[in-house]
PDB file of N, CA and C in Angstrom:
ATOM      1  N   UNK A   1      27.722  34.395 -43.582  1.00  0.00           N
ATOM      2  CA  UNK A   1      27.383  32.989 -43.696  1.00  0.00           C
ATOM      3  C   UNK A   1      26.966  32.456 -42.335  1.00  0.00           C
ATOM      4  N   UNK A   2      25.656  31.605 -42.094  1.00  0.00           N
ATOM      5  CA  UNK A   2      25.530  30.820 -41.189  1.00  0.00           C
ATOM      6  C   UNK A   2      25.742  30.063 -40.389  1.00  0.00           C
ATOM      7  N   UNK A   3      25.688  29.801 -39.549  1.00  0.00           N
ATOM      8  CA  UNK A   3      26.577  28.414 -38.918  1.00  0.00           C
ATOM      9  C   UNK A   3      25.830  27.136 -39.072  1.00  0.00           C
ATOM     10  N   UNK A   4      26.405  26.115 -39.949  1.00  0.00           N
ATOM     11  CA  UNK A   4      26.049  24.677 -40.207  1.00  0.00           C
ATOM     12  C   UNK A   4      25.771  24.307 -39.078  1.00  0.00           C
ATOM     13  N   UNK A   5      24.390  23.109 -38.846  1.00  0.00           N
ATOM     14  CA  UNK A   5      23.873  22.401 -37.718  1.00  0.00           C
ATOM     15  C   UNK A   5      24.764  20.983 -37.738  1.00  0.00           C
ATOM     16  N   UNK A   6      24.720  20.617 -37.158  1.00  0.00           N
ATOM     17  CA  UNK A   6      25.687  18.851 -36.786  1.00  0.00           C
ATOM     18  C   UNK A   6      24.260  18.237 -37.027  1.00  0.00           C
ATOM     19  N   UNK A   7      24.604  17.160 -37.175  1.00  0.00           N
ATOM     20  CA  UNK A   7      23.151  16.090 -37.595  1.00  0.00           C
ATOM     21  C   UNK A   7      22.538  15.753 -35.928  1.00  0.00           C
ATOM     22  N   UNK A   8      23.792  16.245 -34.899  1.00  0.00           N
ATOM     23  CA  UNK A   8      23.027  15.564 -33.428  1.00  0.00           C
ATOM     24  C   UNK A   8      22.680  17.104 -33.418  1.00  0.00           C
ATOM     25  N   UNK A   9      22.492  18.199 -33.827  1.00  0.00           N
ATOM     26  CA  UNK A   9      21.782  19.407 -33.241  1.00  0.00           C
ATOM     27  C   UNK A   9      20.769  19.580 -34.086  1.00  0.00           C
ATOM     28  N   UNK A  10      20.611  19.006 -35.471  1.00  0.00           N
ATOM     29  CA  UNK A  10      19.259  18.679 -36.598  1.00  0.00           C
ATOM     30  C   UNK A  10      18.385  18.031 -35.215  1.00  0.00           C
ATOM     31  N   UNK A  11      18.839  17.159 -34.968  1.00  0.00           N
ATOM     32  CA  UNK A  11      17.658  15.824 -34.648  1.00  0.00           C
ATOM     33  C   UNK A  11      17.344  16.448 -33.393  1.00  0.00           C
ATOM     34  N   UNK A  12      18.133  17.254 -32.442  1.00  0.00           N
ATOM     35  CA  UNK A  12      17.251  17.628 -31.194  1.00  0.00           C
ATOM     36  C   UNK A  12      16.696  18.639 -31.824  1.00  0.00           C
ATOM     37  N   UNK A  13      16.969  19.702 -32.352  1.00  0.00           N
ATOM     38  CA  UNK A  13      15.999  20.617 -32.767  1.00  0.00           C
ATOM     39  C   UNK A  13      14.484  20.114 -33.949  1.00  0.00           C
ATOM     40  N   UNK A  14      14.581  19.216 -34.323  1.00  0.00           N
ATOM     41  CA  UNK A  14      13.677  17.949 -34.485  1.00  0.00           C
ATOM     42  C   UNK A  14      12.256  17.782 -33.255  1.00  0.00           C
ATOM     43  N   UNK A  15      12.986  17.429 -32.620  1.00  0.00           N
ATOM     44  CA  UNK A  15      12.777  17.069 -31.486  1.00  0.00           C
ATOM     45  C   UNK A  15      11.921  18.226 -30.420  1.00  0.00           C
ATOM     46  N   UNK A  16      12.400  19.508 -30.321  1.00  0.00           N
ATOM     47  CA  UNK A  16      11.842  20.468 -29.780  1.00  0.00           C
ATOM     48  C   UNK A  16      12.736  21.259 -28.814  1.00  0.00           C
ATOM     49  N   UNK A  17      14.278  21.014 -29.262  1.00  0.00           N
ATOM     50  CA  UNK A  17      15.453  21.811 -28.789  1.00  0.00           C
ATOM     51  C   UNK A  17      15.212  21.858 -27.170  1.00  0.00           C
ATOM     52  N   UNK A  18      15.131  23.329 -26.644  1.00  0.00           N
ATOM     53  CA  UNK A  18      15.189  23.082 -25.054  1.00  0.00           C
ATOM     54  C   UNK A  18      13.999  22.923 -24.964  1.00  0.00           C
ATOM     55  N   UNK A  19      12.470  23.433 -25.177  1.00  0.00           N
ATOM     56  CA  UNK A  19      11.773  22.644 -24.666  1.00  0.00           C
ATOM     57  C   UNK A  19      11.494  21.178 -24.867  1.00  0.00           C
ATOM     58  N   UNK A  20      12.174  20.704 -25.519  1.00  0.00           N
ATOM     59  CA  UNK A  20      12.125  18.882 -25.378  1.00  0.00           C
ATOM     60  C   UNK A  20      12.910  18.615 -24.197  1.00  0.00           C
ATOM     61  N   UNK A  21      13.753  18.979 -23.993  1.00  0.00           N
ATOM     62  CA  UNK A  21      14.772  19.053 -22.494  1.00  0.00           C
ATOM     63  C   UNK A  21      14.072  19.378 -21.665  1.00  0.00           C
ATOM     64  N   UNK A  22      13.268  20.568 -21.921  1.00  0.00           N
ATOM     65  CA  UNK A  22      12.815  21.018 -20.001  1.00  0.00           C
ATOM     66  C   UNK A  22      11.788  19.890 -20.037  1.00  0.00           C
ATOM     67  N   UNK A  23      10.808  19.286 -21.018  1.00  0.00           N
ATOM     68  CA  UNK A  23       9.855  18.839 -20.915  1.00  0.00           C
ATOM     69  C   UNK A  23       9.640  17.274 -20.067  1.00  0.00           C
ATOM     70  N   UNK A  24      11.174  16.736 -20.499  1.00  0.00           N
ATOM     71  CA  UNK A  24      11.025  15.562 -20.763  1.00  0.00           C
ATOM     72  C   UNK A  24      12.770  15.236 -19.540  1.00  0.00           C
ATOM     73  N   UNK A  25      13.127  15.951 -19.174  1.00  0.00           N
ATOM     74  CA  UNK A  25      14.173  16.011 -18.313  1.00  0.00           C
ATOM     75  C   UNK A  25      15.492  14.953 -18.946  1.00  0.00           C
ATOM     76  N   UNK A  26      15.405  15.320 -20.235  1.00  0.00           N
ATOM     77  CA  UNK A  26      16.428  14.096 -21.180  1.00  0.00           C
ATOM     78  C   UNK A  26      17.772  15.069 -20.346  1.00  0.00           C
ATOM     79  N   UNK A  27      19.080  14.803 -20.692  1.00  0.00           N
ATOM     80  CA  UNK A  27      20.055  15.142 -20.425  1.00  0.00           C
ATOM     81  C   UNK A  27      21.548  14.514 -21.080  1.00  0.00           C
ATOM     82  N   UNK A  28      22.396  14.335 -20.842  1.00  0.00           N
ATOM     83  CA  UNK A  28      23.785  14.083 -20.790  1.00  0.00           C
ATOM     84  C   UNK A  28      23.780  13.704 -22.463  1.00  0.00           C
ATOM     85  N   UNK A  29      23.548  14.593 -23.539  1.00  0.00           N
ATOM     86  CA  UNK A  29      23.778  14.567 -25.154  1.00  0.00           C
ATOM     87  C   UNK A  29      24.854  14.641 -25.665  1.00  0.00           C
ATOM     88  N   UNK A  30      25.265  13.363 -26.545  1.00  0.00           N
ATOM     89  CA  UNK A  30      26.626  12.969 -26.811  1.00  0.00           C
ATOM     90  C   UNK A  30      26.296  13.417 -28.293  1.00  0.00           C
ATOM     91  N   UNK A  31      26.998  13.670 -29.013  1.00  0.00           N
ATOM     92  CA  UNK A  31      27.022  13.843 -30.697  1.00  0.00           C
ATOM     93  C   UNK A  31      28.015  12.696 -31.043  1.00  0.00           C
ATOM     94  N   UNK A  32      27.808  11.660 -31.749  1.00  0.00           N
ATOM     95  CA  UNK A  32      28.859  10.995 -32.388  1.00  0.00           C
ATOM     96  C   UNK A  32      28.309  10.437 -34.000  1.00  0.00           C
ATOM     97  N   UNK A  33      28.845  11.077 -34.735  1.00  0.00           N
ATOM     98  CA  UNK A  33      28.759  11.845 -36.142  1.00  0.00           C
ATOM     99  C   UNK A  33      27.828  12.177 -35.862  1.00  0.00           C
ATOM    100  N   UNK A  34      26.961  10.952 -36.947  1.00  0.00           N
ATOM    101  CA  UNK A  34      25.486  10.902 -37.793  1.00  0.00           C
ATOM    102  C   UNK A  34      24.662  10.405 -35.974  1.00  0.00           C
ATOM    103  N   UNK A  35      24.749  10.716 -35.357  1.00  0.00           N
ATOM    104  CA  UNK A  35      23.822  10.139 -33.698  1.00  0.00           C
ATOM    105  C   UNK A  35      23.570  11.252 -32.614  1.00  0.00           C
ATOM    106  N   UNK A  36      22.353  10.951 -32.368  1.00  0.00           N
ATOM    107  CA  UNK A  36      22.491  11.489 -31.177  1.00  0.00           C
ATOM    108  C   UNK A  36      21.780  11.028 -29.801  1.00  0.00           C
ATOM    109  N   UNK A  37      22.596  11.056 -28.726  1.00  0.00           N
ATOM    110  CA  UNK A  37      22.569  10.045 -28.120  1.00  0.00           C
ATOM    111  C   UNK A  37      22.227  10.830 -26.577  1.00  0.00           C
ATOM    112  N   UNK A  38      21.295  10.239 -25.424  1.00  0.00           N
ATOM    113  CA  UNK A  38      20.737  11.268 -24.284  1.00  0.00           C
ATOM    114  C   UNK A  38      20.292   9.922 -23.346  1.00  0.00           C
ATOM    115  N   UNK A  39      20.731  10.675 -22.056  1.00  0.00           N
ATOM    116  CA  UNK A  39      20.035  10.067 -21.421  1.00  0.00           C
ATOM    117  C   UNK A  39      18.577  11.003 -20.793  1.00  0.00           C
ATOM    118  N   UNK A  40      17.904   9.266 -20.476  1.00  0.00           N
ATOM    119  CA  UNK A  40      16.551   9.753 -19.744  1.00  0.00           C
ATOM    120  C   UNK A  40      16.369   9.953 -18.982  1.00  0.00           C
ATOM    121  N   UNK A  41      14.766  10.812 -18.286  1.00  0.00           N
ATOM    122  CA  UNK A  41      14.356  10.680 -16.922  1.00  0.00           C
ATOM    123  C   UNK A  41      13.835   9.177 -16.565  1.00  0.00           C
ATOM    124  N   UNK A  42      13.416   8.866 -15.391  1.00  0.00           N
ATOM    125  CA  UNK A  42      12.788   7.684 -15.534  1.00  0.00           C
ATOM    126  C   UNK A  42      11.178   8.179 -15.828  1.00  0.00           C
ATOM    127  N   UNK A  43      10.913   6.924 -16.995  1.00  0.00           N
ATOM    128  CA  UNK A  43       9.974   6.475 -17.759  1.00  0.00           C
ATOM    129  C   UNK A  43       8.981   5.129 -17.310  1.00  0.00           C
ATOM    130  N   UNK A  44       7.751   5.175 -17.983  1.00  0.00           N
ATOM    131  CA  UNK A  44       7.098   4.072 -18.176  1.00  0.00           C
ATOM    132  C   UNK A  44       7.899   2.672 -18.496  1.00  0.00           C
ATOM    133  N   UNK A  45       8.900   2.887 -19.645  1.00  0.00           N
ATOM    134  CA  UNK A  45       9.417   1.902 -20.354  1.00  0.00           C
ATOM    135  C   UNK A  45      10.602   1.683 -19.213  1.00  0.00           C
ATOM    136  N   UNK A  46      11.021   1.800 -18.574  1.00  0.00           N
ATOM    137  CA  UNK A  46      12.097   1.717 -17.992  1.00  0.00           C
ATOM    138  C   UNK A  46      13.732   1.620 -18.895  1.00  0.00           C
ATOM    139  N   UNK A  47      13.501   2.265 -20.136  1.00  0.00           N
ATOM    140  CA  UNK A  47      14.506   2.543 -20.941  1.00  0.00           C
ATOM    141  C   UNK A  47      15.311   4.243 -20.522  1.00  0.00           C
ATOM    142  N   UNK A  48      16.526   3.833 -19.573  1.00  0.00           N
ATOM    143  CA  UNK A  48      17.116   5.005 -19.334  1.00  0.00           C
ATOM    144  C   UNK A  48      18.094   6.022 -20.509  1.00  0.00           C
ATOM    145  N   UNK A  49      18.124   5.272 -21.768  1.00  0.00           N
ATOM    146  CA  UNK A  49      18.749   5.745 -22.970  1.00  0.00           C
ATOM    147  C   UNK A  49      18.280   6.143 -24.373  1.00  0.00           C
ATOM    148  N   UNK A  50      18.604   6.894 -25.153  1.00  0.00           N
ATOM    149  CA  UNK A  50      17.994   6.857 -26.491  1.00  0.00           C
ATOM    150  C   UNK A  50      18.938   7.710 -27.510  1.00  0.00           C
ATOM    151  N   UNK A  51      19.058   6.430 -28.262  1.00  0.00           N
ATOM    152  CA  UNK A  51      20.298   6.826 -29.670  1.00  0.00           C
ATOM    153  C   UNK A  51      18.921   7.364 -30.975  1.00  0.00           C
ATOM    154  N   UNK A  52      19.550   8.308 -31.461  1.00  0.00           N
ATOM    155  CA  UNK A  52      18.763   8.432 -32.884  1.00  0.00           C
ATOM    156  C   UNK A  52      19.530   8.277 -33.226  1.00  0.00           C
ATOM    157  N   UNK A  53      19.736   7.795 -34.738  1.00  0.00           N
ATOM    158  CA  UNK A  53      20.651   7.738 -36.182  1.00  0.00           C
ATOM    159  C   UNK A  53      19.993   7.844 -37.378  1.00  0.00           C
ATOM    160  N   UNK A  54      20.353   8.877 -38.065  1.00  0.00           N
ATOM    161  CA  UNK A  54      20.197   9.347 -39.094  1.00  0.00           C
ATOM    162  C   UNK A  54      20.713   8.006 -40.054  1.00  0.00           C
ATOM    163  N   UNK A  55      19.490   7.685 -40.953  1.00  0.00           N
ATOM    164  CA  UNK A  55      19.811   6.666 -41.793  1.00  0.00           C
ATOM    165  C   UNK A  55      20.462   7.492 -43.451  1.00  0.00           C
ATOM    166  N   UNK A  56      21.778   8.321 -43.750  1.00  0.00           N
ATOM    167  CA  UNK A  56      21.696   8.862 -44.723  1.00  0.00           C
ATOM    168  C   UNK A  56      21.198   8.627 -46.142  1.00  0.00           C
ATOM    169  N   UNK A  57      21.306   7.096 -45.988  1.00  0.00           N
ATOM    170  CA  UNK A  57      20.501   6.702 -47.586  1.00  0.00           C
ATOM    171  C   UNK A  57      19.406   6.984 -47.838  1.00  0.00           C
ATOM    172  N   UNK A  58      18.677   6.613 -46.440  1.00  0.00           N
ATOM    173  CA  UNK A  58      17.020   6.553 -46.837  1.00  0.00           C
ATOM    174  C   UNK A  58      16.361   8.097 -45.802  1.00  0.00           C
ATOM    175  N   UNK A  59      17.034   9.149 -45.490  1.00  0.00           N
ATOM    176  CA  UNK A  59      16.963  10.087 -45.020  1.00  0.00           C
ATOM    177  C   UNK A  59      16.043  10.180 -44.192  1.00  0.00           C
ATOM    178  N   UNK A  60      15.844   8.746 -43.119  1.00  0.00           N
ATOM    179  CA  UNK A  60      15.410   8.818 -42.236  1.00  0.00           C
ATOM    180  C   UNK A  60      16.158   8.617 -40.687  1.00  0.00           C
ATOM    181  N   UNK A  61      15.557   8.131 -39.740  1.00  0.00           N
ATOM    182  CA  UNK A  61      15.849   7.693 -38.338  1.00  0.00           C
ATOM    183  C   UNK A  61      15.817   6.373 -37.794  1.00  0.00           C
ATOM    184  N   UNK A  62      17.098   6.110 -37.144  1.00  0.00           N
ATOM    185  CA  UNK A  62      16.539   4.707 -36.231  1.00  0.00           C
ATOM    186  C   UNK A  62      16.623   5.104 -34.542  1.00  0.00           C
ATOM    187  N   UNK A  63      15.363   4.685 -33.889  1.00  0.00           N
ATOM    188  CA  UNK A  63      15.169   5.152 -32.435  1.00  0.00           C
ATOM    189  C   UNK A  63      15.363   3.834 -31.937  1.00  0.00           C
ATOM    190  N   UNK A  64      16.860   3.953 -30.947  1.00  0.00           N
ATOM    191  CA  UNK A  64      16.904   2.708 -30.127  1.00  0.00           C
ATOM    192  C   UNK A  64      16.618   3.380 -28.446  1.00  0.00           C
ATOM    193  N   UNK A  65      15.761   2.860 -27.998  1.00  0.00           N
ATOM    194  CA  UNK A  65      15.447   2.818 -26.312  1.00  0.00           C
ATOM    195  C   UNK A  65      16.303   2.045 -25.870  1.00  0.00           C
ATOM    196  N   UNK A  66      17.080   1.722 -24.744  1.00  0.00           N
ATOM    197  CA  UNK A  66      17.032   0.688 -24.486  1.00  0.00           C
ATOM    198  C   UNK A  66      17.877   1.016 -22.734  1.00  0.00           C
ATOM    199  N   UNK A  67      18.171  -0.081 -21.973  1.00  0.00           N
ATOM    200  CA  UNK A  67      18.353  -0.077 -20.501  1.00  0.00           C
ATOM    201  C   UNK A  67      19.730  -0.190 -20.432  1.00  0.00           C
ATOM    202  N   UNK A  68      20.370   0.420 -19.421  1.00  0.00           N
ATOM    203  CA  UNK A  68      22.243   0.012 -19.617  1.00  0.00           C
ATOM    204  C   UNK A  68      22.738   0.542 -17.750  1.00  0.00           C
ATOM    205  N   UNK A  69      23.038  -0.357 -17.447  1.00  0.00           N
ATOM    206  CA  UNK A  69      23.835  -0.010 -16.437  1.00  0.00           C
ATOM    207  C   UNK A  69      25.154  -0.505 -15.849  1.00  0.00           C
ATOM    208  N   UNK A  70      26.241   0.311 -15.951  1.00  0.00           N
ATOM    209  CA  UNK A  70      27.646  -0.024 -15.685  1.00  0.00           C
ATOM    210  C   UNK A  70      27.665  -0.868 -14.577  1.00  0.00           C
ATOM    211  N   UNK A  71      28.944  -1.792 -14.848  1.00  0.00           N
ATOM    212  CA  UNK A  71      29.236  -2.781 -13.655  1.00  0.00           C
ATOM    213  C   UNK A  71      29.950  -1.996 -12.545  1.00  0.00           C
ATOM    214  N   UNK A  72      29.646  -2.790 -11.890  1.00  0.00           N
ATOM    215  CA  UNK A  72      30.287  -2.651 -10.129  1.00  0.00           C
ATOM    216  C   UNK A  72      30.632  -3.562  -9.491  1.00  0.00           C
ATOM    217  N   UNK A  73      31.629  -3.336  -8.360  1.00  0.00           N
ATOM    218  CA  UNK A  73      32.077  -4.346  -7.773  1.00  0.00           C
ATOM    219  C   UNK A  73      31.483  -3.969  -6.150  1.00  0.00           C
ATOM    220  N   UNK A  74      30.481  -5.551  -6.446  1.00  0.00           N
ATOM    221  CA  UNK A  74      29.185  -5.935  -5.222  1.00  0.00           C
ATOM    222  C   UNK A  74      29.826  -5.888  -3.755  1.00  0.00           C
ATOM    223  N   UNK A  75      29.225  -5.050  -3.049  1.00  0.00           N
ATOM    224  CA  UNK A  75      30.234  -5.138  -1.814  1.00  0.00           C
ATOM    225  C   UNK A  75      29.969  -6.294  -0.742  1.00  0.00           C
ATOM    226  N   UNK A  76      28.567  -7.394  -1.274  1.00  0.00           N
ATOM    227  CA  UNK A  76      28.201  -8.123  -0.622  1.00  0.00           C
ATOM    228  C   UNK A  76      29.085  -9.741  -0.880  1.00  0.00           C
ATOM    229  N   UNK A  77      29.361  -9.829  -2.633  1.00  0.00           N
ATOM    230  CA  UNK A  77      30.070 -11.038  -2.658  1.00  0.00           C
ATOM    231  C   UNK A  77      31.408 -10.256  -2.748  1.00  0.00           C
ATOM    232  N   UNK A  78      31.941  -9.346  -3.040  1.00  0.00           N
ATOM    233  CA  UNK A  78      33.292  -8.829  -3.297  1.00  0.00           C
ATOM    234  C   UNK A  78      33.803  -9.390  -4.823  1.00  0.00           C
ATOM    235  N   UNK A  79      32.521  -9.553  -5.553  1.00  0.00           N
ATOM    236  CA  UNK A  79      32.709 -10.017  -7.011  1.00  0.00           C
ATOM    237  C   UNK A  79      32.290  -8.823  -7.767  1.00  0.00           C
ATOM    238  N   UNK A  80      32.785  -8.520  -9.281  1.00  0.00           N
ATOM    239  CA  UNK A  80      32.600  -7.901  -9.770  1.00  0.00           C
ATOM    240  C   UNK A  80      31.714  -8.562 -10.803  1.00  0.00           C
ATOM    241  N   UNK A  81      30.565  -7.031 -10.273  1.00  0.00           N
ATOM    242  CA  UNK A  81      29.395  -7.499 -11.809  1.00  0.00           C
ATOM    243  C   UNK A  81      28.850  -6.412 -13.026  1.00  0.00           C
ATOM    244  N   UNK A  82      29.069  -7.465 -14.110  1.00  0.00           N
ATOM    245  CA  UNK A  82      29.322  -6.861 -15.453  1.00  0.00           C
ATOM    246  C   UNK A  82      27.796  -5.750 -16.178  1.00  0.00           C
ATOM    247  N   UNK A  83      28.478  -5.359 -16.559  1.00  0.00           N
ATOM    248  CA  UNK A  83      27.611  -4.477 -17.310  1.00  0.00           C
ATOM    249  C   UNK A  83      26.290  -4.986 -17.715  1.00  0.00           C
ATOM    250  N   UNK A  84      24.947  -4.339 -17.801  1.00  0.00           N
ATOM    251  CA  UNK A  84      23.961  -4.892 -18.104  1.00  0.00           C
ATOM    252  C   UNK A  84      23.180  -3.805 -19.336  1.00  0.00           C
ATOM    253  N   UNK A  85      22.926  -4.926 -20.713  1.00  0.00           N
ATOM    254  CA  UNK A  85      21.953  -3.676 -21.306  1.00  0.00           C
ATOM    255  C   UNK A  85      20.967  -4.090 -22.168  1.00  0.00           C
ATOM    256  N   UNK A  86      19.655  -3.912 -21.746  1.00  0.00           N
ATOM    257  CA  UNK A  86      18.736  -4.538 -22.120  1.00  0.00           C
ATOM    258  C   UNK A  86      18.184  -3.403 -23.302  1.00  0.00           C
ATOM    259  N   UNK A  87      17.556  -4.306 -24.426  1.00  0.00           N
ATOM    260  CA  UNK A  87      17.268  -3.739 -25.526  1.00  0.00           C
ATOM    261  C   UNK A  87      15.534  -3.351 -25.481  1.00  0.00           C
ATOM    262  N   UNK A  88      14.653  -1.986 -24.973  1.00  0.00           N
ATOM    263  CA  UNK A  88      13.349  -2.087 -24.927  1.00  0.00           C
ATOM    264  C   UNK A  88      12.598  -1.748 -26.274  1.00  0.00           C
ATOM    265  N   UNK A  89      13.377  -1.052 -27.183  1.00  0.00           N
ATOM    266  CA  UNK A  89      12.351  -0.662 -28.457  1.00  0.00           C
ATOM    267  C   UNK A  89      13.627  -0.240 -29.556  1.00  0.00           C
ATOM    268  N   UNK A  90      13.305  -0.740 -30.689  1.00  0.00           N
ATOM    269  CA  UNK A  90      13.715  -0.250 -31.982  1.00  0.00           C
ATOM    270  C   UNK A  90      12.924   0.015 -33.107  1.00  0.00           C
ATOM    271  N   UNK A  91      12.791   1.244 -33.135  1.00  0.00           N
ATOM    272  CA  UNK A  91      12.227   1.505 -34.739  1.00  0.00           C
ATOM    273  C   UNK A  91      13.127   2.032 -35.568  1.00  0.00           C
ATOM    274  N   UNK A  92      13.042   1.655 -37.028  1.00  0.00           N
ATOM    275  CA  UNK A  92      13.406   1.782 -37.973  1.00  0.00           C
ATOM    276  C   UNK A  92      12.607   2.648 -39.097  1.00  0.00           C
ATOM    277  N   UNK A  93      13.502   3.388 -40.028  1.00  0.00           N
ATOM    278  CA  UNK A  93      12.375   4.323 -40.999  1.00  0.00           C
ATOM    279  C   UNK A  93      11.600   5.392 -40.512  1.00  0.00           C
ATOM    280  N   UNK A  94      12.029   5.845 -39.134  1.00  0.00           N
ATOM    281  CA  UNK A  94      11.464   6.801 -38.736  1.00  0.00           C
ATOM    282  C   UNK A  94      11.475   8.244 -39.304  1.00  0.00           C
ATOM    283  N   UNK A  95      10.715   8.734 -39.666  1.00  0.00           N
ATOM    284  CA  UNK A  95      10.692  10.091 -39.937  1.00  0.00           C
ATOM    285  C   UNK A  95      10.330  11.594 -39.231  1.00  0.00           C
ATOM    286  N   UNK A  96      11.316  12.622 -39.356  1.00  0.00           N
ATOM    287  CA  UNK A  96      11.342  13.806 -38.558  1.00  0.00           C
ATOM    288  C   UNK A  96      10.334  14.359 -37.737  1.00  0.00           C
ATOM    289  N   UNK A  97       8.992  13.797 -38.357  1.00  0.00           N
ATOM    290  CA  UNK A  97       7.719  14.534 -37.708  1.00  0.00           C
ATOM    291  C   UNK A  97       7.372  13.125 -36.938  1.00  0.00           C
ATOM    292  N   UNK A  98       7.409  12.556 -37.209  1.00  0.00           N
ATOM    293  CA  UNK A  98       7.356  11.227 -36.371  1.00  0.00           C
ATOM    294  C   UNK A  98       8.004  11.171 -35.238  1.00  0.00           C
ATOM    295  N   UNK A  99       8.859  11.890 -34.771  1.00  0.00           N
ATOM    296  CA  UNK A  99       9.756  11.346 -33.445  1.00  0.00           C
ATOM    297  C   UNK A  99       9.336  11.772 -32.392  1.00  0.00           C
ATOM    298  N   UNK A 100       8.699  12.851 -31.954  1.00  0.00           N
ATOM    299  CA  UNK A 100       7.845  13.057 -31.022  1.00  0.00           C
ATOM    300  C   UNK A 100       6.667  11.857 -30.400  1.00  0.00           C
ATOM    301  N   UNK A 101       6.079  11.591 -31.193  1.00  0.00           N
ATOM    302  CA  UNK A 101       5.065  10.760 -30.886  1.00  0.00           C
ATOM    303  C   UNK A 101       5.610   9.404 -30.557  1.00  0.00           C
ATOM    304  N   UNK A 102       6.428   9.057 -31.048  1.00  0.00           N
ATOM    305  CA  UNK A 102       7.358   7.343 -30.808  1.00  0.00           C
ATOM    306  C   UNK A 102       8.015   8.000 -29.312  1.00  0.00           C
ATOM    307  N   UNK A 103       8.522   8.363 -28.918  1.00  0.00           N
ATOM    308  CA  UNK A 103       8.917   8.951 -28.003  1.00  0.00           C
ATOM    309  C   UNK A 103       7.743   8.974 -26.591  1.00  0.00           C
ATOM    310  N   UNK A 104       6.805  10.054 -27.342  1.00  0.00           N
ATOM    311  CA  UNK A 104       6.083   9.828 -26.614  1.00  0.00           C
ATOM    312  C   UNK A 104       5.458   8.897 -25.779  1.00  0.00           C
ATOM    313  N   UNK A 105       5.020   7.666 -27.001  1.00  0.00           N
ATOM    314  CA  UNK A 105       4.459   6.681 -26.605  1.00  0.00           C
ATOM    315  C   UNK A 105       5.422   5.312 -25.825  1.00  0.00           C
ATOM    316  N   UNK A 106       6.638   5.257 -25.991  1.00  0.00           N
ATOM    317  CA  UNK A 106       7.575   4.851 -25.409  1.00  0.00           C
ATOM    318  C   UNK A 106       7.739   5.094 -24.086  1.00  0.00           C
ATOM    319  N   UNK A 107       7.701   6.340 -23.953  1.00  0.00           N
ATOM    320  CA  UNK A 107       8.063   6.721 -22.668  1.00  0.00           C
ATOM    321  C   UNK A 107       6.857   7.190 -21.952  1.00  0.00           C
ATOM    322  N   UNK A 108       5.886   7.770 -22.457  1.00  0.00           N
ATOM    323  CA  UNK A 108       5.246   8.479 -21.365  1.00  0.00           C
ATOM    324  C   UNK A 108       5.419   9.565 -20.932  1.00  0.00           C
ATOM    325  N   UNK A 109       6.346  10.335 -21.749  1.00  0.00           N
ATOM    326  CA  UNK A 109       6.591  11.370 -21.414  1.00  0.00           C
ATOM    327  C   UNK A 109       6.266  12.563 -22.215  1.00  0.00           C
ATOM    328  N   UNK A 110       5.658  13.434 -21.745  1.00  0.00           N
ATOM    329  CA  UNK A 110       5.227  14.643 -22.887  1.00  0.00           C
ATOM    330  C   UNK A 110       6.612  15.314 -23.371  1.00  0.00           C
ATOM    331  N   UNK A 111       6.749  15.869 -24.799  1.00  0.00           N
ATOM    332  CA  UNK A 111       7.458  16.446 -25.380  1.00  0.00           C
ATOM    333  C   UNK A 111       7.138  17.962 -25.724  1.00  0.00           C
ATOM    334  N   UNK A 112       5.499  18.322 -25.305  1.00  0.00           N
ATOM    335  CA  UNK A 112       5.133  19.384 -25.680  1.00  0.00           C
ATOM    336  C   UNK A 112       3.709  19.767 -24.659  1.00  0.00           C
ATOM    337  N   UNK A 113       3.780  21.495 -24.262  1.00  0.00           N
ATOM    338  CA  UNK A 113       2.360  21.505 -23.328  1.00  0.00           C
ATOM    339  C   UNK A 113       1.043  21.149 -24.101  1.00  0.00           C
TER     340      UNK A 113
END
């Protein structure tokens, strides 16, 4: 018997497994269930993140881009500043052969030679 894929190892192999990685210098891939979640290189979009989620009803994808950076405490006021996360793109209804190209065009970044 085979070994079952996780829905976050469906969607990168979707995606183009390691060469979507070497291509596109994504990294730090979280699995949480039905998601899968990476950070980026820097991009056009200046979106350093990207969640897929498997929509199980409608057996598609939702692609959120979007910007996030943890707070710190400013060494100039000695105040602490809060988390920031800006929302750059959501699509909805995305489908498997589709995610390359949304990607693409999001970012600017090739997924394939």
């Amino acid at each position: 018997m085979g070994k079952e894929l996780t829905i976050a190892e469906t969607i990168l192999a979707q995606l183009g497994g390691n060469r979507f990685i070497a291509m596109t210098g994504s990294k730090n891939f979280v699995s949480d269930g039905n998601s899968l979640r990476m950070r980026l290189a820097r991009n056009k979009s200046k979106a350093n993140f990207l969640t897929i989620t498997l929509d199980q009803a409608t057996d598609t994808y939702v692609m959120r881009f979007f910007y996030f950076r943890s707070g710190y405490l400013s060494m100039k006021t000695g105040r602490f500043v809060p988390d920031t996360e800006k929302e750059i793109a959501v699509y909805t209804d995305v489908y498997a052969s589709e995610m390359c190209r949304i990607f693409e065009d999001v970012t600017g970044l090739a997924t394939k030679l």
